[in-house]
Protein backbone atom coordinates (compact mmCIF):
# COMPACT_ATOMS: atom_id res chain seq x y z
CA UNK A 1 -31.07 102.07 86.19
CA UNK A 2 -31.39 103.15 82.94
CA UNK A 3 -29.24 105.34 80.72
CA UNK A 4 -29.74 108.91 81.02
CA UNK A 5 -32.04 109.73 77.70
CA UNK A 6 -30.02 113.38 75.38
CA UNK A 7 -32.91 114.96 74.05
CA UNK A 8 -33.09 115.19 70.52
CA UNK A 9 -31.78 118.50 69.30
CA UNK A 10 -34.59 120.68 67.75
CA UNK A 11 -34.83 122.37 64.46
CA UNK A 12 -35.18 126.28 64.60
CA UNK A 13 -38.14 127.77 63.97
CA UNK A 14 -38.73 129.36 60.81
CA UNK A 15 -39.24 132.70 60.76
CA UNK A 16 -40.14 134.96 58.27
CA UNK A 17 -37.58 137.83 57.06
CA UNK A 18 -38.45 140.82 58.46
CA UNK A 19 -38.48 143.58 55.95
CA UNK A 20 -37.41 147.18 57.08
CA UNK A 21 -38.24 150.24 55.21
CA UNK A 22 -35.14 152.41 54.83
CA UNK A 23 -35.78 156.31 54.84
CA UNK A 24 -34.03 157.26 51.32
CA UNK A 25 -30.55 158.22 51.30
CA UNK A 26 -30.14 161.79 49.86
CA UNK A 27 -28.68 162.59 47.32
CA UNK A 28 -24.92 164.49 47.96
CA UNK A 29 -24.80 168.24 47.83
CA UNK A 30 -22.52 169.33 45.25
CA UNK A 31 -19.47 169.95 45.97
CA UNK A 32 -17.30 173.35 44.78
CA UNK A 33 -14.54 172.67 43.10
CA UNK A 34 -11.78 174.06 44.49
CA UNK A 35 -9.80 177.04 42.79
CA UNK A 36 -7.59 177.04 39.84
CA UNK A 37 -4.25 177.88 41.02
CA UNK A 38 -2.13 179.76 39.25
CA UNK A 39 1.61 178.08 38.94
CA UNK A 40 4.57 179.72 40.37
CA UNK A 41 6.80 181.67 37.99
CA UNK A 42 9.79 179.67 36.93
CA UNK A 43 13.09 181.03 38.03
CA UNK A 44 15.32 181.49 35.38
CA UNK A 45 17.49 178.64 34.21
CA UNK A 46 20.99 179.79 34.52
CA UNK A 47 22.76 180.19 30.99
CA UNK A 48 25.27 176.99 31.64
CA UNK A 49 23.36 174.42 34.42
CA UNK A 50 25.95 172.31 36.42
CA UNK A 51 25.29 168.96 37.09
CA UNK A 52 26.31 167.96 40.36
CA UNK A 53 26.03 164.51 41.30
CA UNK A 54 27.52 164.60 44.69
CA UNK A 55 25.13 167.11 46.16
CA UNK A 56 28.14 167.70 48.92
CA UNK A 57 30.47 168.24 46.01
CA UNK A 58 31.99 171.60 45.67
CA UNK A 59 30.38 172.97 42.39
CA UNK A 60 32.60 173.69 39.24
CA UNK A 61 31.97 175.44 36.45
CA UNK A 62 31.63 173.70 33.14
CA UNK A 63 35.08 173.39 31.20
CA UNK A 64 35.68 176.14 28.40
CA UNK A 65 34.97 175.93 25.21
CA UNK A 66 38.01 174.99 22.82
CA UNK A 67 38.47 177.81 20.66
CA UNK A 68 38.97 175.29 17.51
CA UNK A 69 35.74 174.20 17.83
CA UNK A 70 34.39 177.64 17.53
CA UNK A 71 36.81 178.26 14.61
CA UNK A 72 35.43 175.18 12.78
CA UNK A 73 31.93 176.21 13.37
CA UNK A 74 32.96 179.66 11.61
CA UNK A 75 34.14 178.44 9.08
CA UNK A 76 31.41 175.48 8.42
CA UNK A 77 29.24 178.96 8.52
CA UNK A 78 30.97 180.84 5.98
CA UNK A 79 31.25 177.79 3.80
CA UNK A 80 27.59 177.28 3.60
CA UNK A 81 26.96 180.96 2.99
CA UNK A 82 29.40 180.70 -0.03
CA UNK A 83 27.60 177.18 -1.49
CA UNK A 84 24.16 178.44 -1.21
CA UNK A 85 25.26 181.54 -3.06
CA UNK A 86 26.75 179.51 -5.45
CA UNK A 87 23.06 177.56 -5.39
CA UNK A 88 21.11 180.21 -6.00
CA UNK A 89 23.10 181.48 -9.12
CA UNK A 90 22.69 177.84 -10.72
CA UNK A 91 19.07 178.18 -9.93
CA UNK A 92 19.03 181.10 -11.33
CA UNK A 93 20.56 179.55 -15.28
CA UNK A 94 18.09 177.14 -15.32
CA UNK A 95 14.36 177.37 -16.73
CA UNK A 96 11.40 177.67 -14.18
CA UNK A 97 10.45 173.99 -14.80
CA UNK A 98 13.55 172.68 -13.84
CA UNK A 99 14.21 175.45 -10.41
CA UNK A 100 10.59 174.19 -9.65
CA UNK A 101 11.54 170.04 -9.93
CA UNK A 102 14.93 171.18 -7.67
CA UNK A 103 13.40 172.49 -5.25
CA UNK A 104 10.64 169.90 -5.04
CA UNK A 105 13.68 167.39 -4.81
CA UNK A 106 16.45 168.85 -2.93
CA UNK A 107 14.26 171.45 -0.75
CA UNK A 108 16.26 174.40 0.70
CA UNK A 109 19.53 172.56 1.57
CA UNK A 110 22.26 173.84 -1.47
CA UNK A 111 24.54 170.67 -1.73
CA UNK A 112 21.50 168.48 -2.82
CA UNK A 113 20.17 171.60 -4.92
CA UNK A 114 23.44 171.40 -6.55
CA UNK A 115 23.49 167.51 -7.01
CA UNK A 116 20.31 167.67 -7.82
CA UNK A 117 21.47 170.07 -10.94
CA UNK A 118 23.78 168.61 -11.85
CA UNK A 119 21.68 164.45 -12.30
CA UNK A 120 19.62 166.61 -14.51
CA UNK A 121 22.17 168.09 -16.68
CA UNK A 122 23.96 164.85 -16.89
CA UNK A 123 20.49 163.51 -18.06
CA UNK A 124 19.78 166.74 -20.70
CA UNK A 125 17.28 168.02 -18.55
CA UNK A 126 18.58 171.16 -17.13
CA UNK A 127 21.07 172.82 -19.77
CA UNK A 128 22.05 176.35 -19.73
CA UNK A 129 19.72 179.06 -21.81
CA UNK A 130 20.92 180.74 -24.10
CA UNK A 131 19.76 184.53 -24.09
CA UNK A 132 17.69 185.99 -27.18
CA UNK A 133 20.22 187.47 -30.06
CA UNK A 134 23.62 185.64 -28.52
CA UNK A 135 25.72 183.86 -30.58
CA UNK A 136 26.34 180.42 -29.75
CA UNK A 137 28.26 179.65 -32.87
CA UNK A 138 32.16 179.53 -32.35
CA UNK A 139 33.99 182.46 -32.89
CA UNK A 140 36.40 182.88 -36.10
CA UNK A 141 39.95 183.59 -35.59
CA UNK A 142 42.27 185.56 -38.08
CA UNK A 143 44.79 183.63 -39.47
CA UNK A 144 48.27 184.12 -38.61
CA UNK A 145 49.93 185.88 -41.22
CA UNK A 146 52.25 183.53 -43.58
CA UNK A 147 55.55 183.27 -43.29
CA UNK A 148 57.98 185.36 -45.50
CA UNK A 149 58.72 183.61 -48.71
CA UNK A 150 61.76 186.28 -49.45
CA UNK A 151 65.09 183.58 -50.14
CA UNK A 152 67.06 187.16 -48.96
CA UNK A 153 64.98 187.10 -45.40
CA UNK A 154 65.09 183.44 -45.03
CA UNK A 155 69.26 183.78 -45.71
CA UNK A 156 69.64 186.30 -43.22
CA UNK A 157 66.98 184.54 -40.26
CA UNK A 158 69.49 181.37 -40.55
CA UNK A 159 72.69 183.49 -40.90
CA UNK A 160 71.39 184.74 -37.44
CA UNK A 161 70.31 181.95 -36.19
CA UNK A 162 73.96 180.21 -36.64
CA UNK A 163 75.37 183.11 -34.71
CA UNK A 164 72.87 182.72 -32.03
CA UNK A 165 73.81 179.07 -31.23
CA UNK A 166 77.27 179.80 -31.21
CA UNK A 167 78.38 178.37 -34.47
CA UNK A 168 80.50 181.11 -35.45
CA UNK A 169 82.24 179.27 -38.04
CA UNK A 170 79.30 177.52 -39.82
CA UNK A 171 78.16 181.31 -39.49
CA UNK A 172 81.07 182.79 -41.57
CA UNK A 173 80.84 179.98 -43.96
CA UNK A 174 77.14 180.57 -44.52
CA UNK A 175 78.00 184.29 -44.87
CA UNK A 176 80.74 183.41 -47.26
CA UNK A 177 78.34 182.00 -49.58
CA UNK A 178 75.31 184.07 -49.24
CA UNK A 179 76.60 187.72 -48.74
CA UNK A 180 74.86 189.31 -51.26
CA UNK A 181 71.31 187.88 -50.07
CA UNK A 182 72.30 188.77 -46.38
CA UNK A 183 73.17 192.03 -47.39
CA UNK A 184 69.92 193.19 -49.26
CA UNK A 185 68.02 191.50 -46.84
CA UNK A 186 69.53 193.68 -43.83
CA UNK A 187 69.43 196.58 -45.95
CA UNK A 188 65.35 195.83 -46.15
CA UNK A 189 65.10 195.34 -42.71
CA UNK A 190 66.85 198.55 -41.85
CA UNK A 191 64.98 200.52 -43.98
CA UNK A 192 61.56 199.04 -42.74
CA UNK A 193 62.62 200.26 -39.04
């Protein structure tokens, strides 16, 4: 007998693409946006916020302030009040030019608008003016009258003078020898008083 014969498999048949007209696709209706919502009002933030970080955690308020803290800010405040006064009136003795170069420099903190100053009078930029019809010129002082010349007045200063230190016997001695000059010259003094 013979072999049983497999048919030979068969190629498909070709077949031509079938082509399909689509109805067209329309276009999307437009869509309304939807409306603006207003936001919520914010609840106030309370002055000091806590910060909990155990949400369980029994809440505690914030620890106080330390009162030399706030003293140190006072006086940091009154200190700057003082230096920018003190600013201003330097500003004030210099010419325009130089205020205007400050300023363009330092800005409106006073320290550096007094550093600033004083770089430029270091440098002869910003001296002092002088006001119309002052005198700059130093001024004369009297002389102090001379000393008496009298021999009777210089006789009875030291006579005195011996007495004063406690030299009472240099003091007699001195008198001893100068009486007469001593005594005109106490007689002149008592006669000028």
């Amino acid at each position: 007998m013979s072999a049983p014969t497999i048919p030979a498999p068969t190629a498909p048949e070709a077949t031509a693409p079938v082509v399909t007209q689509a109805a067209p696709v329309p276009a999307p209706a437009p869509v309304a946006a939807p409306p603006v919502a207003t936001p919520a009002p914010v609840a106030a933030v309370p002055a000091e916020p806590v910060r909990i970080l155990n949400p369980w955690a029994k809440k505690t308020p914030a620890p106080p302030v330390d009162p030399r803290v706030a003293d140190l800010e006072a006086r940091v405040a009154a200190q700057t009040s003082t230096l920018s006064t003190y600013a201003a009136a330097e500003l004030a003795s210099v010419t325009e030019g130089v205020r205007n170069a400050v300023r363009a420099i330092a800005g409106d903190d006073p320290a550096a608008q007094l550093n600033a100053i004083a770089a430029m009078r270091a440098n002869g930029l910003g001296a002092p003016t002088i006001a119309a019809g002052s005198n700059s010129a130093p001024q004369i002082v009297a002389p102090a009258p001379a000393a008496e010349n009298n021999p009777d007045a210089l006789a009875l200063a030291h006579y005195e003078k011996l007495r004063a230190s406690g030299a009472q016997l240099l003091a007699s001695q001195f008198s001893a020898r100068n009486a007469a000059a001593i005594a005109r010259a106490a007689s002149a003094r008592a006669s000028r008083n």
